[in-house]
C-alpha atoms as a PDB file:
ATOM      1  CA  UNK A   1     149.020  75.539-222.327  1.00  0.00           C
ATOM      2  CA  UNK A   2     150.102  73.624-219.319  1.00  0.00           C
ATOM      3  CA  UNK A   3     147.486  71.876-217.376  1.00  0.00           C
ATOM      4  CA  UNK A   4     147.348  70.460-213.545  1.00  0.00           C
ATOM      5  CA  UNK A   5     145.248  68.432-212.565  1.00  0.00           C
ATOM      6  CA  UNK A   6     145.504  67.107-208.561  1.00  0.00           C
ATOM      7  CA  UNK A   7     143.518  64.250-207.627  1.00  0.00           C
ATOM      8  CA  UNK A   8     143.611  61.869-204.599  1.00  0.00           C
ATOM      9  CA  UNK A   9     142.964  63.798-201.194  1.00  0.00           C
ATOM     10  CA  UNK A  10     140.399  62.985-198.792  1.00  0.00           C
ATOM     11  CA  UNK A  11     139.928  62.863-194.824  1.00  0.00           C
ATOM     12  CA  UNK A  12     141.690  60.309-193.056  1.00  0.00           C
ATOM     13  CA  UNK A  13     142.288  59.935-189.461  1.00  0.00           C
ATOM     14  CA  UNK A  14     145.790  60.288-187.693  1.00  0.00           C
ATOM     15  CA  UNK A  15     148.220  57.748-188.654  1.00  0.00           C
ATOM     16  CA  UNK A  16     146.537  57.237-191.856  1.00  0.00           C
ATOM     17  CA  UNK A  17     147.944  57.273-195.724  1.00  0.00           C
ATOM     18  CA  UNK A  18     147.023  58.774-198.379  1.00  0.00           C
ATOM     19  CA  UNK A  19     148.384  58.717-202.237  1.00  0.00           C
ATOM     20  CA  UNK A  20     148.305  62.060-203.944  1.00  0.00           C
ATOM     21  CA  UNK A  21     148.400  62.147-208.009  1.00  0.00           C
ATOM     22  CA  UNK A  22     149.011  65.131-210.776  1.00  0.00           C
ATOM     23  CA  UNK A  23     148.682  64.984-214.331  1.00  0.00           C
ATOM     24  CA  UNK A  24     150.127  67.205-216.550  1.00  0.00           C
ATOM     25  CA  UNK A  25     149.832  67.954-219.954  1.00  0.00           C
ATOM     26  CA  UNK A  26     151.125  70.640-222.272  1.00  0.00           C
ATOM     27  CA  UNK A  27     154.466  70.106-220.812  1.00  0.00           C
ATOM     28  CA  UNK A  28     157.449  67.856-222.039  1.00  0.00           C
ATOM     29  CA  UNK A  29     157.183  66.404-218.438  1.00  0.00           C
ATOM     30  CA  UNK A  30     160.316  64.436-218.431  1.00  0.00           C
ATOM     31  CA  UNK A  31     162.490  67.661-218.749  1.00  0.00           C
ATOM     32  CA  UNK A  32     161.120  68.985-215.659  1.00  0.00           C
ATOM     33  CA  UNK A  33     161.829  68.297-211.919  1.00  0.00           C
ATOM     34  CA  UNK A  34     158.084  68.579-209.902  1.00  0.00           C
ATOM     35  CA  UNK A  35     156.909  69.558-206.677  1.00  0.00           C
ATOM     36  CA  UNK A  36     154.498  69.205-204.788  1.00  0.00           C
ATOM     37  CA  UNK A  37     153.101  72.161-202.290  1.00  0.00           C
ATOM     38  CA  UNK A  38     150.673  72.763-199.671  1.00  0.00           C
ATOM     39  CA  UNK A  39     148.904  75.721-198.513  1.00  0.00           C
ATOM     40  CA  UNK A  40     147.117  75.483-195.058  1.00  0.00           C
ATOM     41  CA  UNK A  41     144.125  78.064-193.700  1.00  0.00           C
ATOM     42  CA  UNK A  42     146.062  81.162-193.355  1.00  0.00           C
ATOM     43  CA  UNK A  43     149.445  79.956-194.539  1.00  0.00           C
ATOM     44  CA  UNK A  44     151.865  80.350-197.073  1.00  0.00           C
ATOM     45  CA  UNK A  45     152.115  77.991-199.748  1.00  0.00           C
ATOM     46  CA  UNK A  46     154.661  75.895-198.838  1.00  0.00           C
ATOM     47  CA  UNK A  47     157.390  73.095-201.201  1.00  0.00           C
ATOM     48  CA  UNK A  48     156.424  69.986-199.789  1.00  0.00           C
ATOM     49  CA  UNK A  49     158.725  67.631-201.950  1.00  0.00           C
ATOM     50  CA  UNK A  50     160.793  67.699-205.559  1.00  0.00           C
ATOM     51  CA  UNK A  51     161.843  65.386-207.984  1.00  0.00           C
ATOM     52  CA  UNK A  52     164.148  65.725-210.509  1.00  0.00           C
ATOM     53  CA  UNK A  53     164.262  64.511-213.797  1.00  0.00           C
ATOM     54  CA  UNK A  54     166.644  62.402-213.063  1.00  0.00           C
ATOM     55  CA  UNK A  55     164.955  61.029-209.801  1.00  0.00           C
ATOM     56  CA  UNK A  56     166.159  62.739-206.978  1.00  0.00           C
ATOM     57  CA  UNK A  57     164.357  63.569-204.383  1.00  0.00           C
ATOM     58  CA  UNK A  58     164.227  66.160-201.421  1.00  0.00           C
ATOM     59  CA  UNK A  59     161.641  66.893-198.543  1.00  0.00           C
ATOM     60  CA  UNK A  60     161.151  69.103-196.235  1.00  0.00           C
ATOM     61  CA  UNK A  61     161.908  68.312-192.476  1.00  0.00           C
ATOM     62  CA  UNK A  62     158.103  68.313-192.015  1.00  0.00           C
ATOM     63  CA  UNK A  63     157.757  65.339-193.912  1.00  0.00           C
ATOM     64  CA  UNK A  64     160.894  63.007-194.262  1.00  0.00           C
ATOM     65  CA  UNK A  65     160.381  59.614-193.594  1.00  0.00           C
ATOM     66  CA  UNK A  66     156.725  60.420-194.071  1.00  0.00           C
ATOM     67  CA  UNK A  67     156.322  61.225-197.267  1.00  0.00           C
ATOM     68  CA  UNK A  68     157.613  59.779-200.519  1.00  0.00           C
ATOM     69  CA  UNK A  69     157.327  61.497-204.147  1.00  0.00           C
ATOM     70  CA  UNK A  70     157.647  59.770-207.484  1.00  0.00           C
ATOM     71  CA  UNK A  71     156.854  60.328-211.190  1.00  0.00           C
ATOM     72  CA  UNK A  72     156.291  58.079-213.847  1.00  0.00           C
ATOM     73  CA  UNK A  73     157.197  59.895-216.961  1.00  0.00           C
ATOM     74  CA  UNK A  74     155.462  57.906-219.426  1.00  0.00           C
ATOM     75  CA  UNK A  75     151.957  58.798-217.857  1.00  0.00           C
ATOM     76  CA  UNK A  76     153.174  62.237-217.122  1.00  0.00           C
ATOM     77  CA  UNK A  77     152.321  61.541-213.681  1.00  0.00           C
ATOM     78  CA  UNK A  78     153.760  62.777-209.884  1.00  0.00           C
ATOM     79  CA  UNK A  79     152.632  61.160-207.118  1.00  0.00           C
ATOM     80  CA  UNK A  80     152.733  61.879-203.336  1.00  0.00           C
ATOM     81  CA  UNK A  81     152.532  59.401-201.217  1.00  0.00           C
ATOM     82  CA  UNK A  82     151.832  59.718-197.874  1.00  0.00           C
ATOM     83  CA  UNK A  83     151.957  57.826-194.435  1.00  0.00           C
ATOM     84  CA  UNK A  84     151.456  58.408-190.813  1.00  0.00           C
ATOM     85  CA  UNK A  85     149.589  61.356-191.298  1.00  0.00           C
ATOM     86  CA  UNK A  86     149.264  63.947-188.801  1.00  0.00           C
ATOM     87  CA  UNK A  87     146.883  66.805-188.147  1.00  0.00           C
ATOM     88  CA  UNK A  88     149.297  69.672-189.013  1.00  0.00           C
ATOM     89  CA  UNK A  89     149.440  67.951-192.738  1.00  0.00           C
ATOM     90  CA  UNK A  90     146.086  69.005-193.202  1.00  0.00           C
ATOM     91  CA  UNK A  91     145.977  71.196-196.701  1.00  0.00           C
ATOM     92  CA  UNK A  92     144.956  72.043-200.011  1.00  0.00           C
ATOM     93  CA  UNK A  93     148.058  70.336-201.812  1.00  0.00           C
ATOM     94  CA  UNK A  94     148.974  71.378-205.284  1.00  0.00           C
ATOM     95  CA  UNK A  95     151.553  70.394-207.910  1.00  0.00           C
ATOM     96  CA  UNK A  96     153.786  72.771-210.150  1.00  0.00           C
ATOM     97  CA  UNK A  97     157.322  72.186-212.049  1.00  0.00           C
ATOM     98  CA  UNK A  98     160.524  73.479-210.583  1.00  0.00           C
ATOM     99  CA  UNK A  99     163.030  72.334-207.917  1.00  0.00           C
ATOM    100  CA  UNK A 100     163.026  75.416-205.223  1.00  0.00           C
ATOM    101  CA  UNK A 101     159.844  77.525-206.494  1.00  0.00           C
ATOM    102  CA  UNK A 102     157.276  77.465-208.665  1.00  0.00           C
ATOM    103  CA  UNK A 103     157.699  77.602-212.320  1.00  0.00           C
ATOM    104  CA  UNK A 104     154.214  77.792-213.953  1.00  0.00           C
ATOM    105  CA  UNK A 105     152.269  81.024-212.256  1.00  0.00           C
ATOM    106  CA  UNK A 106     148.627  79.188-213.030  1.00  0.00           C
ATOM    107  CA  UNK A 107     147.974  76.768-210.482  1.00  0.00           C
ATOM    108  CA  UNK A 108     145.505  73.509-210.169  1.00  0.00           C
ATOM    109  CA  UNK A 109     142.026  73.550-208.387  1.00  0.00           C
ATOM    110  CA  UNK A 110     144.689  71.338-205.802  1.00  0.00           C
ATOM    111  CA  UNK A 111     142.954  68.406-203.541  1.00  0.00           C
ATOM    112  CA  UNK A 112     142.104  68.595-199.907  1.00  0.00           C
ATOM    113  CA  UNK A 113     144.043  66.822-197.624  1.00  0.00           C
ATOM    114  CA  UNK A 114     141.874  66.566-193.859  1.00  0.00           C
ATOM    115  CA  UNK A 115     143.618  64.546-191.111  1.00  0.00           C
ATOM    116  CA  UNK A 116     141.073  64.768-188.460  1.00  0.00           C
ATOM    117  CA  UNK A 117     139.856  61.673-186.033  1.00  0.00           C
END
């Protein structure tokens, strides 16, 4: 059974960073591109960033140059990292497989992003 687990939110002031993990497990991870998503109060759930298995990378216009996603496959591992913060990126951020949408329909608990002064 696949498992996400999102860890590494918090509240950080504008202009602040903030490194965003997920673990999986039940997957073979390394045949899977990632994602990572955020839904805001009264939003839809949005694709924040992929990454293939192969490496590549896209963003959306939101975030580029902001934001940078990575995996290690060996720790089955995606990461978010993310820099110069701004008050619109605050969210409840959640990882899933897929380039474009959502593979897996069971989500993580997610981690709260605040960017608030």
């Amino acid at each position: 059974q696949v498992q996400l687990v999102e860890s590494g939110g918090g509240l950080v002031p504008p202009g602040g960073s903030l490194r965003l993990s997920c673990a999986a497990s039940g997957i073979i991870f390394r045949s899977y591109a990632m994602g990572w998503y955020r839904q805001a109060p009264g939003k839809q759930r949005e694709l924040v960033a992929a990454i293939g298995f192969s490496g590549n990378t896209k963003y959306a216009d939101s975030v580029k140059g902001r934001f940078t996603i990575s995996r290690d496959n060996g720790k089955e591992t995606v990461y978010l990292q993310m820099s110069s913060l701004k008050p619109e990126d605050t969210a409840i951020y959640y990882c899933n497989a897929g380039w474009n949408t959502p593979i897996f329909g069971s989500w993580g608990q997610g981690t709260q992003v605040t960017v608030s002064s």
